[in-house]
PDB file of N, CA and C in Angstrom:
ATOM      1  N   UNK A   1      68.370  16.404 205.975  1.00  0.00           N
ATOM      2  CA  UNK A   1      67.366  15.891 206.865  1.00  0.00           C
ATOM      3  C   UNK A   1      66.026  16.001 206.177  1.00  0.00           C
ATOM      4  N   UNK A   2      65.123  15.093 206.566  1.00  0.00           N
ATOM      5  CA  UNK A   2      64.058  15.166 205.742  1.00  0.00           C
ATOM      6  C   UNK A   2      62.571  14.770 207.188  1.00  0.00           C
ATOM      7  N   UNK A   3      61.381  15.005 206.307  1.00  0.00           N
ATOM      8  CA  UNK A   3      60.101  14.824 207.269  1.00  0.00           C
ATOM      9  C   UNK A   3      60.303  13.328 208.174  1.00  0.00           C
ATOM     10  N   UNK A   4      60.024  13.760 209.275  1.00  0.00           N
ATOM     11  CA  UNK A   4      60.027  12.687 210.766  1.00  0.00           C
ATOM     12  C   UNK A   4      61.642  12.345 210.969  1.00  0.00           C
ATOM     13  N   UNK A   5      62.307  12.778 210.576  1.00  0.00           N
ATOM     14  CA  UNK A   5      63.670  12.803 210.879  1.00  0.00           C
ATOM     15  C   UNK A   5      63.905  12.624 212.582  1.00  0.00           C
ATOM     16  N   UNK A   6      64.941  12.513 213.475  1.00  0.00           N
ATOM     17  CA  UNK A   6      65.026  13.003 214.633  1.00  0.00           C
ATOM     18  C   UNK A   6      66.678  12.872 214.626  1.00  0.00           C
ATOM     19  N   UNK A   7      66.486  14.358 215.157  1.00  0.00           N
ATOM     20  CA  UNK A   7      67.928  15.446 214.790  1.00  0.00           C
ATOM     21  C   UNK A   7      68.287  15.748 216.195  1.00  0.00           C
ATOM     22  N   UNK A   8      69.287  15.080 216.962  1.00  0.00           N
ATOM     23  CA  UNK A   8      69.934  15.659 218.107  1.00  0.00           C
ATOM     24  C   UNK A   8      70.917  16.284 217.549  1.00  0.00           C
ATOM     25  N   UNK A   9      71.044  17.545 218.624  1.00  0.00           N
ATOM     26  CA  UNK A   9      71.427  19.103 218.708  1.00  0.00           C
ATOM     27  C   UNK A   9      72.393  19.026 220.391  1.00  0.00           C
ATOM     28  N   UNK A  10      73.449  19.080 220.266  1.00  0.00           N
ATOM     29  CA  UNK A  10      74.170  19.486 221.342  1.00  0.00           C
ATOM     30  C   UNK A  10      75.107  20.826 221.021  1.00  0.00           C
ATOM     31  N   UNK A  11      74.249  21.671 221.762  1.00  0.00           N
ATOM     32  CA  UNK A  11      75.318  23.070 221.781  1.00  0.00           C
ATOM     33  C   UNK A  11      74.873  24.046 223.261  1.00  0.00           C
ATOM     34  N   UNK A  12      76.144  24.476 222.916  1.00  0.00           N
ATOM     35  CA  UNK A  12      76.908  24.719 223.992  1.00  0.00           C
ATOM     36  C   UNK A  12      76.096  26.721 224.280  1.00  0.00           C
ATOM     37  N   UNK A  13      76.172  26.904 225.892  1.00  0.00           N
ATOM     38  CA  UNK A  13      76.083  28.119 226.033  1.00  0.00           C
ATOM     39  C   UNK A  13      76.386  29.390 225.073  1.00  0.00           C
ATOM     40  N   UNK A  14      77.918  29.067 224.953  1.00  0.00           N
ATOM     41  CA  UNK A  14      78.564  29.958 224.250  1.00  0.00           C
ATOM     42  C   UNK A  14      78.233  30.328 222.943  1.00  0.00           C
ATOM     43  N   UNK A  15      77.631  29.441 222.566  1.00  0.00           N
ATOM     44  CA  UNK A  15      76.996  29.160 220.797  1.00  0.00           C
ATOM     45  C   UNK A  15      74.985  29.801 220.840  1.00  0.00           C
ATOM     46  N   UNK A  16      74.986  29.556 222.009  1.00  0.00           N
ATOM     47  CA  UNK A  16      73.730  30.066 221.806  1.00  0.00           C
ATOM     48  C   UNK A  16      72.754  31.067 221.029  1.00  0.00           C
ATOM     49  N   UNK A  17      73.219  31.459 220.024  1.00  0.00           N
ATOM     50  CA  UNK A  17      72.605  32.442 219.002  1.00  0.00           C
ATOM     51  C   UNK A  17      72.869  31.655 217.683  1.00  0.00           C
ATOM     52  N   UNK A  18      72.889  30.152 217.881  1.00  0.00           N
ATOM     53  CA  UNK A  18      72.702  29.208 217.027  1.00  0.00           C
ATOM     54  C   UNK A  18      71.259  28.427 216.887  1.00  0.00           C
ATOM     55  N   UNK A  19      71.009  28.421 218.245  1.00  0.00           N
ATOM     56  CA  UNK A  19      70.218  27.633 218.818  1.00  0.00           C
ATOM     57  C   UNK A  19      68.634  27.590 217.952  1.00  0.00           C
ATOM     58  N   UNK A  20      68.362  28.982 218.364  1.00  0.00           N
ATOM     59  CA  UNK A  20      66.699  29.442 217.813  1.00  0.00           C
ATOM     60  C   UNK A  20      67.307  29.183 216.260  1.00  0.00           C
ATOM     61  N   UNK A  21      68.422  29.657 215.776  1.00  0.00           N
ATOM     62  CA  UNK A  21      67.904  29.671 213.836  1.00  0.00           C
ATOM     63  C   UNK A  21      67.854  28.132 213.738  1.00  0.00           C
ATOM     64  N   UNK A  22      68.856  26.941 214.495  1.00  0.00           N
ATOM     65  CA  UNK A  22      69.277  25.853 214.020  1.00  0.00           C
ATOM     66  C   UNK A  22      67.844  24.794 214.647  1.00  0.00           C
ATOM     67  N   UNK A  23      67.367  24.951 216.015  1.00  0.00           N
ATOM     68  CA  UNK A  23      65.498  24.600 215.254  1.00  0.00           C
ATOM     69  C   UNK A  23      64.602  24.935 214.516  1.00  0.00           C
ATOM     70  N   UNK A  24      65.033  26.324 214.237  1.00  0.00           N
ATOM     71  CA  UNK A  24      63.702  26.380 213.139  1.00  0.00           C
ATOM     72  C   UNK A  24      63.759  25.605 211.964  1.00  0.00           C
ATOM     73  N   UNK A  25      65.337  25.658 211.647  1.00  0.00           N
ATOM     74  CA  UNK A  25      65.525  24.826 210.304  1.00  0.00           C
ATOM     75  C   UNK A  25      65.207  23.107 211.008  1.00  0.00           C
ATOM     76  N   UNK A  26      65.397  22.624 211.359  1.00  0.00           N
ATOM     77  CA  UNK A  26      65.243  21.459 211.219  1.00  0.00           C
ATOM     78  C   UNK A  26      64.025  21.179 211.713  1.00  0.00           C
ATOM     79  N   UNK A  27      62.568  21.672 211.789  1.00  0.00           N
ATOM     80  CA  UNK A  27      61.449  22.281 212.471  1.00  0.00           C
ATOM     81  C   UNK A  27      60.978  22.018 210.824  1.00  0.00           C
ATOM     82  N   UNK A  28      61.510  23.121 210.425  1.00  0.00           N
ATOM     83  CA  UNK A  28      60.853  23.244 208.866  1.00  0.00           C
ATOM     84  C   UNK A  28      61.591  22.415 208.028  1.00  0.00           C
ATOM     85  N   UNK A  29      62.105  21.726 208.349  1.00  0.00           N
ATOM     86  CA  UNK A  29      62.338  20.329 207.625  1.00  0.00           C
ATOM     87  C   UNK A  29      61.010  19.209 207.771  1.00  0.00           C
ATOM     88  N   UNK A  30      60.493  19.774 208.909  1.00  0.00           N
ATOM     89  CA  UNK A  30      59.465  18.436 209.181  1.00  0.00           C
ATOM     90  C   UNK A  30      60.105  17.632 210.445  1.00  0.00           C
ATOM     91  N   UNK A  31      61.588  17.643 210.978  1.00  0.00           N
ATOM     92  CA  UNK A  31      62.047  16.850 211.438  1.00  0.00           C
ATOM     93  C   UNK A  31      61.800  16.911 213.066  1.00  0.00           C
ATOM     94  N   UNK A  32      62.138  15.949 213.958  1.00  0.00           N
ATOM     95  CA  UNK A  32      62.101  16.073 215.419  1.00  0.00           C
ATOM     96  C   UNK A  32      63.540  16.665 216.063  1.00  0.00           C
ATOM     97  N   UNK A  33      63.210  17.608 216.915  1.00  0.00           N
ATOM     98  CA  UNK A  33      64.751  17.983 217.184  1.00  0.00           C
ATOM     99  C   UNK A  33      64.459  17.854 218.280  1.00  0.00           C
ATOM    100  N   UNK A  34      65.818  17.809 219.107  1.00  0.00           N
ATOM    101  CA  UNK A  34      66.248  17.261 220.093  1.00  0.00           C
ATOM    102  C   UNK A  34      67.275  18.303 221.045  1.00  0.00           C
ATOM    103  N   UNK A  35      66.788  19.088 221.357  1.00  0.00           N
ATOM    104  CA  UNK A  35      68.060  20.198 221.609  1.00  0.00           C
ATOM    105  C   UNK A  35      68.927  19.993 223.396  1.00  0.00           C
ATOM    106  N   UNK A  36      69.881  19.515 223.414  1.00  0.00           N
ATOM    107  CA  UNK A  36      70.809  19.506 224.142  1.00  0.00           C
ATOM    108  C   UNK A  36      71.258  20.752 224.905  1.00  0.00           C
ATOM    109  N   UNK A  37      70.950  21.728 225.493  1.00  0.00           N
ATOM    110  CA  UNK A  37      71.773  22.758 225.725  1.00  0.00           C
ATOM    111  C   UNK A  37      72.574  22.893 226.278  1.00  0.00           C
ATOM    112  N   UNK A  38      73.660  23.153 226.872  1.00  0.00           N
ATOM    113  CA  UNK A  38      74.579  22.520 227.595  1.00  0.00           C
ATOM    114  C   UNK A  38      75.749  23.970 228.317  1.00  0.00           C
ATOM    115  N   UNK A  39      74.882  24.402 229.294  1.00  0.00           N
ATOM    116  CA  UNK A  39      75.887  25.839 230.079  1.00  0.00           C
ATOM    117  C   UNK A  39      76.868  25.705 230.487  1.00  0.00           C
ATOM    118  N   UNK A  40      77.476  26.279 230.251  1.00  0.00           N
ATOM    119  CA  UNK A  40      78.922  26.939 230.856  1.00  0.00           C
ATOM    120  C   UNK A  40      79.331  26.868 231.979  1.00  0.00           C
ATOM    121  N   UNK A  41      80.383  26.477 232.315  1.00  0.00           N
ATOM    122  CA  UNK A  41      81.050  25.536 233.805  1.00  0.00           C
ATOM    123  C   UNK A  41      80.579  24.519 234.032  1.00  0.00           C
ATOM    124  N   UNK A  42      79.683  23.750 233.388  1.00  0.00           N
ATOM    125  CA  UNK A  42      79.247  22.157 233.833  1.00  0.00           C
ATOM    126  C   UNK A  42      79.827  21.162 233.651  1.00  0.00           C
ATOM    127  N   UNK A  43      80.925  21.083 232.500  1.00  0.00           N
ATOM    128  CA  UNK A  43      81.596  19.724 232.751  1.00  0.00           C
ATOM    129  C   UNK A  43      82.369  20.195 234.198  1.00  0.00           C
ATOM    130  N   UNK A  44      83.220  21.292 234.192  1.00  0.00           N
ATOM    131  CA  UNK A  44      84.427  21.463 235.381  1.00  0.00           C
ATOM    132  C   UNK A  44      82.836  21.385 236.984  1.00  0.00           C
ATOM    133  N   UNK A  45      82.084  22.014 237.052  1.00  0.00           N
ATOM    134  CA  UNK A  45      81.543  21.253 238.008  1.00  0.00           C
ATOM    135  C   UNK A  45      81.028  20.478 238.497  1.00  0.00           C
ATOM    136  N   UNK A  46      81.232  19.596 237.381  1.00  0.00           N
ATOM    137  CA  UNK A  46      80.263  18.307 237.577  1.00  0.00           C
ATOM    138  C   UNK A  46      81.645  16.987 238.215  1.00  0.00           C
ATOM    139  N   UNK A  47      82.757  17.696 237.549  1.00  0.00           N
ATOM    140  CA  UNK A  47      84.050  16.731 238.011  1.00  0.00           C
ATOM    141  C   UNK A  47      84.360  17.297 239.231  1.00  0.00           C
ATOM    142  N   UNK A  48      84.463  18.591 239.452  1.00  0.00           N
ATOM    143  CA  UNK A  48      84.430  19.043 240.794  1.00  0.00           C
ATOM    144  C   UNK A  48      83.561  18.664 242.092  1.00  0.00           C
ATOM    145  N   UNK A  49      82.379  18.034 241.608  1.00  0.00           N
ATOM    146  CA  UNK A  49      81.488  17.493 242.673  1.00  0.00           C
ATOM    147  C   UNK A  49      81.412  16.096 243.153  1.00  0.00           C
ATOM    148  N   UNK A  50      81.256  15.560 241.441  1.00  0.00           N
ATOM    149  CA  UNK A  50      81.121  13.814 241.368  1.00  0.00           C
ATOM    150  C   UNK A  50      81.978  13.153 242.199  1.00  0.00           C
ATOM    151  N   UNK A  51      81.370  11.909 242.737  1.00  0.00           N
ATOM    152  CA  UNK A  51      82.340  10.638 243.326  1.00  0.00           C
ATOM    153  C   UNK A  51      82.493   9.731 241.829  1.00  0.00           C
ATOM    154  N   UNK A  52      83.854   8.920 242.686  1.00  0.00           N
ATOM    155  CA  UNK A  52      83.919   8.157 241.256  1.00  0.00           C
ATOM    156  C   UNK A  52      82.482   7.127 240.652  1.00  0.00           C
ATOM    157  N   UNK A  53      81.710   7.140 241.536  1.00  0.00           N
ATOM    158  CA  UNK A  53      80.682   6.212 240.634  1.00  0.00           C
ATOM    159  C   UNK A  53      79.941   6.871 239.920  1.00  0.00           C
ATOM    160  N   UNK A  54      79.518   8.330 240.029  1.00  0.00           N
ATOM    161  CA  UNK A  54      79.329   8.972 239.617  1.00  0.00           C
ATOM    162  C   UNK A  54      79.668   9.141 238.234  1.00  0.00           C
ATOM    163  N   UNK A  55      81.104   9.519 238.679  1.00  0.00           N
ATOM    164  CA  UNK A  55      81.851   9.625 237.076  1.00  0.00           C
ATOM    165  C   UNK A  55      81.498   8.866 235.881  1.00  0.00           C
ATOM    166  N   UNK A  56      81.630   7.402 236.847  1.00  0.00           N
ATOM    167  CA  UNK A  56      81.709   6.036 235.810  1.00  0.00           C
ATOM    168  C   UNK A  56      80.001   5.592 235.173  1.00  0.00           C
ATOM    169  N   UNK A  57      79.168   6.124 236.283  1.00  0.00           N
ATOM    170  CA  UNK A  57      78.045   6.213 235.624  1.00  0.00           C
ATOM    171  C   UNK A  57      77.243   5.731 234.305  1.00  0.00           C
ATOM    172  N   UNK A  58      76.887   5.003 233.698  1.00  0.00           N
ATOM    173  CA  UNK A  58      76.443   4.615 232.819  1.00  0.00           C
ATOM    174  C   UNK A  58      74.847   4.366 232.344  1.00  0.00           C
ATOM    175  N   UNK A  59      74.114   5.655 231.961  1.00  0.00           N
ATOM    176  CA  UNK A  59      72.843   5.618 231.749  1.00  0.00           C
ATOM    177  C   UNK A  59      71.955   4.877 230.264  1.00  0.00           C
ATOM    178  N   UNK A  60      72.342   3.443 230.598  1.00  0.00           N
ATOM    179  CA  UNK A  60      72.452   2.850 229.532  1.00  0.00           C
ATOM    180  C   UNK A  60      70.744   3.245 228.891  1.00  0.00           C
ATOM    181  N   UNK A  61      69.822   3.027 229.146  1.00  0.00           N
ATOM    182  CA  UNK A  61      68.332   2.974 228.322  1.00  0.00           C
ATOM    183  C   UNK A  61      68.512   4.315 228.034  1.00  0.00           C
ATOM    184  N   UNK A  62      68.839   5.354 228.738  1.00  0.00           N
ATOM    185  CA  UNK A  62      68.434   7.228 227.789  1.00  0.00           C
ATOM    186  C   UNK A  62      69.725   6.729 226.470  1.00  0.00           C
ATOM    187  N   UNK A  63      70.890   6.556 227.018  1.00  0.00           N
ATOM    188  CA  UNK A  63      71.801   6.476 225.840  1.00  0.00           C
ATOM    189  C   UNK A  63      71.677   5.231 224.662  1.00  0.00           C
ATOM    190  N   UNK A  64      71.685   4.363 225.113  1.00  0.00           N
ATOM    191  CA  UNK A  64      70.931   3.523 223.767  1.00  0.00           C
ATOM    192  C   UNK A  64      69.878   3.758 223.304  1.00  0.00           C
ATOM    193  N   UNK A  65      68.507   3.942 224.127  1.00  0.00           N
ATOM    194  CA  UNK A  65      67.411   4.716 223.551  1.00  0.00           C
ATOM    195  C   UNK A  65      67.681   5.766 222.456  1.00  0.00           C
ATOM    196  N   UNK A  66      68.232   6.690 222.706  1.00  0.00           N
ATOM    197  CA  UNK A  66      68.810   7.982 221.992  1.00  0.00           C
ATOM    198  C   UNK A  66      69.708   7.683 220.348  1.00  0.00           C
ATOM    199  N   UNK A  67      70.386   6.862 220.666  1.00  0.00           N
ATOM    200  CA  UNK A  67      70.851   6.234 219.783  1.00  0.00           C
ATOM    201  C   UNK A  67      70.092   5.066 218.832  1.00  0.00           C
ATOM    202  N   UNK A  68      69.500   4.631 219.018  1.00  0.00           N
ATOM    203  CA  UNK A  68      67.966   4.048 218.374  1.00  0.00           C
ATOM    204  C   UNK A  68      67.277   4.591 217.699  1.00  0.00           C
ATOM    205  N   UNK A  69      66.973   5.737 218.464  1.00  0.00           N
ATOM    206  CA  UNK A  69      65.715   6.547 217.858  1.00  0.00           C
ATOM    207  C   UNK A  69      66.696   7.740 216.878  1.00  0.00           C
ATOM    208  N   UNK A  70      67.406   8.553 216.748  1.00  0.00           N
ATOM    209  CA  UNK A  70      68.536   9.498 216.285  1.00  0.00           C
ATOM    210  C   UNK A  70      68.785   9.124 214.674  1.00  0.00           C
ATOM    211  N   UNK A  71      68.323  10.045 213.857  1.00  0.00           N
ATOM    212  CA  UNK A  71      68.910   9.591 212.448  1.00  0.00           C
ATOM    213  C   UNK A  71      70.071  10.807 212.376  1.00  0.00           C
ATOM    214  N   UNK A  72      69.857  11.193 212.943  1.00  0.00           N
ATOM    215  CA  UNK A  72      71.508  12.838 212.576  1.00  0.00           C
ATOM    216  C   UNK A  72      72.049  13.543 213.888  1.00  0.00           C
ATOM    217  N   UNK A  73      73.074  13.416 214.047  1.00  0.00           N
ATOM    218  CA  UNK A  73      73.854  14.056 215.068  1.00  0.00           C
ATOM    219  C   UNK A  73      74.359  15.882 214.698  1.00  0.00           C
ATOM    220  N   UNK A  74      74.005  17.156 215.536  1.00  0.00           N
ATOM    221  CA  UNK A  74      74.596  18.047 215.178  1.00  0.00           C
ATOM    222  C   UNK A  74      75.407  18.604 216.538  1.00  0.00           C
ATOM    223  N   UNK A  75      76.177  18.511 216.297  1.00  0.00           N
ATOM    224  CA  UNK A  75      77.253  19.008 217.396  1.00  0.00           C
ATOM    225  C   UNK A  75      77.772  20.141 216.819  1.00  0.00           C
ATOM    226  N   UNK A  76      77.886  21.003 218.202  1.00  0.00           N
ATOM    227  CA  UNK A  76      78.725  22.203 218.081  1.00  0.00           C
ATOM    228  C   UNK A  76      79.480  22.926 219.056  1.00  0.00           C
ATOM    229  N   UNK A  77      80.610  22.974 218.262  1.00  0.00           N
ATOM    230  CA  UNK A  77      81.845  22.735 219.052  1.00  0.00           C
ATOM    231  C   UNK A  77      82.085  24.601 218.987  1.00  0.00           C
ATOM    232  N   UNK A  78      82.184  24.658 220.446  1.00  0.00           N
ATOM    233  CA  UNK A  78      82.341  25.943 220.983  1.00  0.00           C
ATOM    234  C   UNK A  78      82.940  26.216 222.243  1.00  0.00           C
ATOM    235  N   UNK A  79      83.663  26.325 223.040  1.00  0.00           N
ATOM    236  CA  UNK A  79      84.158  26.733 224.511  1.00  0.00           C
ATOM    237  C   UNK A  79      84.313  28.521 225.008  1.00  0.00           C
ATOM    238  N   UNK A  80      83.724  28.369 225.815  1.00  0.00           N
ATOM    239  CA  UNK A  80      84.255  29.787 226.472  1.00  0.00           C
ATOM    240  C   UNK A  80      85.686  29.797 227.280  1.00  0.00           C
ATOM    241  N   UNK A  81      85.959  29.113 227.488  1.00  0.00           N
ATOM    242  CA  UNK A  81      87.066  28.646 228.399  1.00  0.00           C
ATOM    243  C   UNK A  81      88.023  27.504 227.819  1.00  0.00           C
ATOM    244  N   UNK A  82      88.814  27.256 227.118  1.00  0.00           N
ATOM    245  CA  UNK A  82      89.069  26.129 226.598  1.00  0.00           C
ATOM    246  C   UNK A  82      90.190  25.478 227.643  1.00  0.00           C
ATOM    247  N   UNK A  83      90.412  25.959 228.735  1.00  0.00           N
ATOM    248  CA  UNK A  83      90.894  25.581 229.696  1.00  0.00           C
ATOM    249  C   UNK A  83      90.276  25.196 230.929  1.00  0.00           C
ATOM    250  N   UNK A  84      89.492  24.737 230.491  1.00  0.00           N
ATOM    251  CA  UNK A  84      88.123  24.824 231.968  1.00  0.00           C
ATOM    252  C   UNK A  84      88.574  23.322 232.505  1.00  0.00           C
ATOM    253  N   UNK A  85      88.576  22.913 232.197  1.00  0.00           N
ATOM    254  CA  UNK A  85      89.325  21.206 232.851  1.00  0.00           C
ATOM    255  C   UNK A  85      90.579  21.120 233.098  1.00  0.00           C
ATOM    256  N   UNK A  86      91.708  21.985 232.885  1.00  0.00           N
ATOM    257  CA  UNK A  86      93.151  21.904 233.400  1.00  0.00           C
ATOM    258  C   UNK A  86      93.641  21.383 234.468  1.00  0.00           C
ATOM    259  N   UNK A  87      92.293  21.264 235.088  1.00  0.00           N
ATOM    260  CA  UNK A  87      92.986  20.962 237.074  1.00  0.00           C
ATOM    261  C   UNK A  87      91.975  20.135 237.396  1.00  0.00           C
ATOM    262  N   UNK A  88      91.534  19.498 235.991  1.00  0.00           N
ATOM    263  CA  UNK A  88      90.922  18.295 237.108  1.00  0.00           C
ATOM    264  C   UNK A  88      91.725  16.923 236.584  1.00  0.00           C
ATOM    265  N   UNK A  89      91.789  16.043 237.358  1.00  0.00           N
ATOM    266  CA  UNK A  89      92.672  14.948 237.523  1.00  0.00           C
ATOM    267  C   UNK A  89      92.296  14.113 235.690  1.00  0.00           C
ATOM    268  N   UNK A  90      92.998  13.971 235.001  1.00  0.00           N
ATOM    269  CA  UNK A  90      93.043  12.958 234.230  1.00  0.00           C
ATOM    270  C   UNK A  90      92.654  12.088 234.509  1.00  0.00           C
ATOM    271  N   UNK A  91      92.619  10.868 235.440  1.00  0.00           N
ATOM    272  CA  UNK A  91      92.217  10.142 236.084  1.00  0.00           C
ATOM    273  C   UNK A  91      90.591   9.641 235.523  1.00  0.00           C
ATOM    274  N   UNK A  92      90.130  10.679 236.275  1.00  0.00           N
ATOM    275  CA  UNK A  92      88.943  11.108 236.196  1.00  0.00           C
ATOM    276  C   UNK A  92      88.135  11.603 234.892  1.00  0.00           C
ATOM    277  N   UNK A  93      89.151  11.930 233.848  1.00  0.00           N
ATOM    278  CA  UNK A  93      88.052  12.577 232.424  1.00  0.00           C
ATOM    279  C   UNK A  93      88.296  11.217 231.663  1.00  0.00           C
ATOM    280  N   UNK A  94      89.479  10.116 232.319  1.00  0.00           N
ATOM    281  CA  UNK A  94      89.527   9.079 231.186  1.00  0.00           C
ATOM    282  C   UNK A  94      88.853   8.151 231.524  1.00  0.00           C
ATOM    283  N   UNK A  95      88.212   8.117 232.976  1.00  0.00           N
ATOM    284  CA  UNK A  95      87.228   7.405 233.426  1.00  0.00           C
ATOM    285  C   UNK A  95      86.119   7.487 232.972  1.00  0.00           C
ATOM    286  N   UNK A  96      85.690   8.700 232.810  1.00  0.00           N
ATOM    287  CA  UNK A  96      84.466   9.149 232.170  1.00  0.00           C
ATOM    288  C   UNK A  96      84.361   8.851 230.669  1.00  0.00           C
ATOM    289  N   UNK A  97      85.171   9.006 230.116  1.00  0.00           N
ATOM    290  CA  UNK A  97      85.545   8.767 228.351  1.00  0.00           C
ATOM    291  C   UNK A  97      84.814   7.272 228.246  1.00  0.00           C
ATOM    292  N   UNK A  98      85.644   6.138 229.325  1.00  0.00           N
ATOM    293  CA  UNK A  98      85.972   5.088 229.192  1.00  0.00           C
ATOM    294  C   UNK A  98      84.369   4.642 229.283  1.00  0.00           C
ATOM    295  N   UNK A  99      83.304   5.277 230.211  1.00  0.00           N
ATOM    296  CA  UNK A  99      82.150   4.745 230.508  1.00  0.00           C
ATOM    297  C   UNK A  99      81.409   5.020 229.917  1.00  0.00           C
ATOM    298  N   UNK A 100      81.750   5.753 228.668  1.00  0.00           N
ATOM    299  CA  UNK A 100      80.541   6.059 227.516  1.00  0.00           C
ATOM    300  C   UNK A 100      80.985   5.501 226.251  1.00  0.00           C
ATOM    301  N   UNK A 101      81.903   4.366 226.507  1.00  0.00           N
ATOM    302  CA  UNK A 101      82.966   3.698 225.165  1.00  0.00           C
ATOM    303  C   UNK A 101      81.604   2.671 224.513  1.00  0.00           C
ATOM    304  N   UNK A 102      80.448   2.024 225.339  1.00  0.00           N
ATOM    305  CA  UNK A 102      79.934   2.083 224.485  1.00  0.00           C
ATOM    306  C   UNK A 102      78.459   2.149 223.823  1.00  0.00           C
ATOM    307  N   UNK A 103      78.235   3.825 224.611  1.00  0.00           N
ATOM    308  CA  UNK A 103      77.708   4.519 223.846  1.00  0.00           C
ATOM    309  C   UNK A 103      77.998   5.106 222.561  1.00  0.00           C
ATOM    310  N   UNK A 104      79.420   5.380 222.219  1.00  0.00           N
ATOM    311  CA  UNK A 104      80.502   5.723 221.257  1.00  0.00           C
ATOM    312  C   UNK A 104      80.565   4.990 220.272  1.00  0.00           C
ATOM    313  N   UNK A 105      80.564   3.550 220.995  1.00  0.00           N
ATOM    314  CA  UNK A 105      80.789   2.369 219.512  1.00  0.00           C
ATOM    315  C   UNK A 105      79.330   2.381 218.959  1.00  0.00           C
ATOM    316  N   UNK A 106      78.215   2.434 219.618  1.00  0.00           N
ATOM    317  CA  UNK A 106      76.590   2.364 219.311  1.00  0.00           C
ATOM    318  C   UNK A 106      76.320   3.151 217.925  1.00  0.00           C
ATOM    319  N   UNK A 107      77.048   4.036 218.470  1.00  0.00           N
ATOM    320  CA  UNK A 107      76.611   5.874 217.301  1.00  0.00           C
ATOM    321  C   UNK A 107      77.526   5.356 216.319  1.00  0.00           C
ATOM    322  N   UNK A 108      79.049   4.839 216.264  1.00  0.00           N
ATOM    323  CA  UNK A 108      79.796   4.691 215.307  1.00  0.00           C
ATOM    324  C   UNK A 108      79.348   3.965 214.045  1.00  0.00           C
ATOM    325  N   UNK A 109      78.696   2.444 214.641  1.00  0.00           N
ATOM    326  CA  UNK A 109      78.502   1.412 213.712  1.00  0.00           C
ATOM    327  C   UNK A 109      77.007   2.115 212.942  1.00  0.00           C
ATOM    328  N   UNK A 110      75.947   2.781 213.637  1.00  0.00           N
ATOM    329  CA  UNK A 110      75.046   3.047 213.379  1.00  0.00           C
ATOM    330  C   UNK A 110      75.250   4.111 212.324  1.00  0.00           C
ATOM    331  N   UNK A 111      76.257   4.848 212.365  1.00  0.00           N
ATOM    332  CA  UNK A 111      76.834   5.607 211.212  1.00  0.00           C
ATOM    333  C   UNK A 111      77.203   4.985 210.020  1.00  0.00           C
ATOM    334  N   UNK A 112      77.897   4.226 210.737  1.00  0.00           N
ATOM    335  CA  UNK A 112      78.858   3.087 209.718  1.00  0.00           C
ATOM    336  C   UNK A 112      77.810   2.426 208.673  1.00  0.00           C
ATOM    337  N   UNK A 113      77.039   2.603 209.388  1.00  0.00           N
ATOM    338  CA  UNK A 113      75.785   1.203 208.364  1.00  0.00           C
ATOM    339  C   UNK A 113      74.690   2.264 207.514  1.00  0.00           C
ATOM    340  N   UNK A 114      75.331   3.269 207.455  1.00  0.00           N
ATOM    341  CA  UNK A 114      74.412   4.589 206.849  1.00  0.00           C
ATOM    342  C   UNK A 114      72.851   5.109 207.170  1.00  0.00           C
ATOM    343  N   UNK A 115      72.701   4.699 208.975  1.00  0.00           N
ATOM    344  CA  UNK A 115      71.211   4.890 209.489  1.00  0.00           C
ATOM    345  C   UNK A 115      71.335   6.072 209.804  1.00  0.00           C
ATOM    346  N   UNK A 116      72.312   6.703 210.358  1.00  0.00           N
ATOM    347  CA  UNK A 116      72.736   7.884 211.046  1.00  0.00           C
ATOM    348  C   UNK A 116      73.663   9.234 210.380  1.00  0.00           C
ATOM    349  N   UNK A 117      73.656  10.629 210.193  1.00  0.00           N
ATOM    350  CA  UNK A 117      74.570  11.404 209.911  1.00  0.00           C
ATOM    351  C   UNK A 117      75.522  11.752 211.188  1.00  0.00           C
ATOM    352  N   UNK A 118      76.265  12.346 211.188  1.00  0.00           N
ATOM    353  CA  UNK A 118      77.005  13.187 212.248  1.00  0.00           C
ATOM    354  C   UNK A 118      77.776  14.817 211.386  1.00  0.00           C
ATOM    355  N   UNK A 119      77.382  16.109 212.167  1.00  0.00           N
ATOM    356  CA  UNK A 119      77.779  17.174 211.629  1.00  0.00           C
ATOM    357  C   UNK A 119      78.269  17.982 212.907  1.00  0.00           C
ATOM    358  N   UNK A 120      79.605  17.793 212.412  1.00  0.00           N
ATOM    359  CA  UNK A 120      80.688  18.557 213.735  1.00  0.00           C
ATOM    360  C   UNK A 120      80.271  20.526 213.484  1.00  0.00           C
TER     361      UNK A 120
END
């Protein structure tokens, strides 16, 4: 990453003693970060609450916006629970999958065309 960069950051509760070192570095890169934080039990209560339109939801201008503006993706993959969705209906998480298919293809090609990184 380099100066004026903009670096979205999605991590998770559980990871949180990532958080403070992994802006400073990209801070002192020069770059814009973007930090996602994302607590613990919120996907399972958010399926636990939502109606299906809800689910299906599609916040197209934050998510294309985001994807526009985004030269590097850092994801971090962490669960406290890796069973935390067991009991909610399939139905319902492939609905959700399905309504961000293409936000998904947006980030892919934008990768694809070498504007964007992604770091699992």
């Amino acid at each position: 990453m380099k100066k004026d960069d903009v670096v979205f950051v999605q991590i998770p509760e559980c990871a949180k003693a990532f958080y403070l070192p992994l802006q400073k570095s990209i801070l002192e890169a020069g770059a814009h970060p973007i930090m996602e934080y994302l607590p613990d039990g919120v996907a399972k209560h958010f399926f636990d609450h939502a109606n299906d339109d809800q689910i299906v939801f599609y916040p197209n201008h934050l998510l294309h916006g985001k994807v526009e503006q985004m030269t590097h993706v850092i994801s971090i993959i962490a669960e406290v629970d890796k069973y935390e969705l067991k009991d909610i209906d399939p139905k319902k998480l492939a609905a959700r999958m399905h309504s961000r298919k293409e936000y998904k293809e947006k980030r892919m090609k934008k990768e694809m065309d070498g504007k964007m990184t992604r770091t699992l």
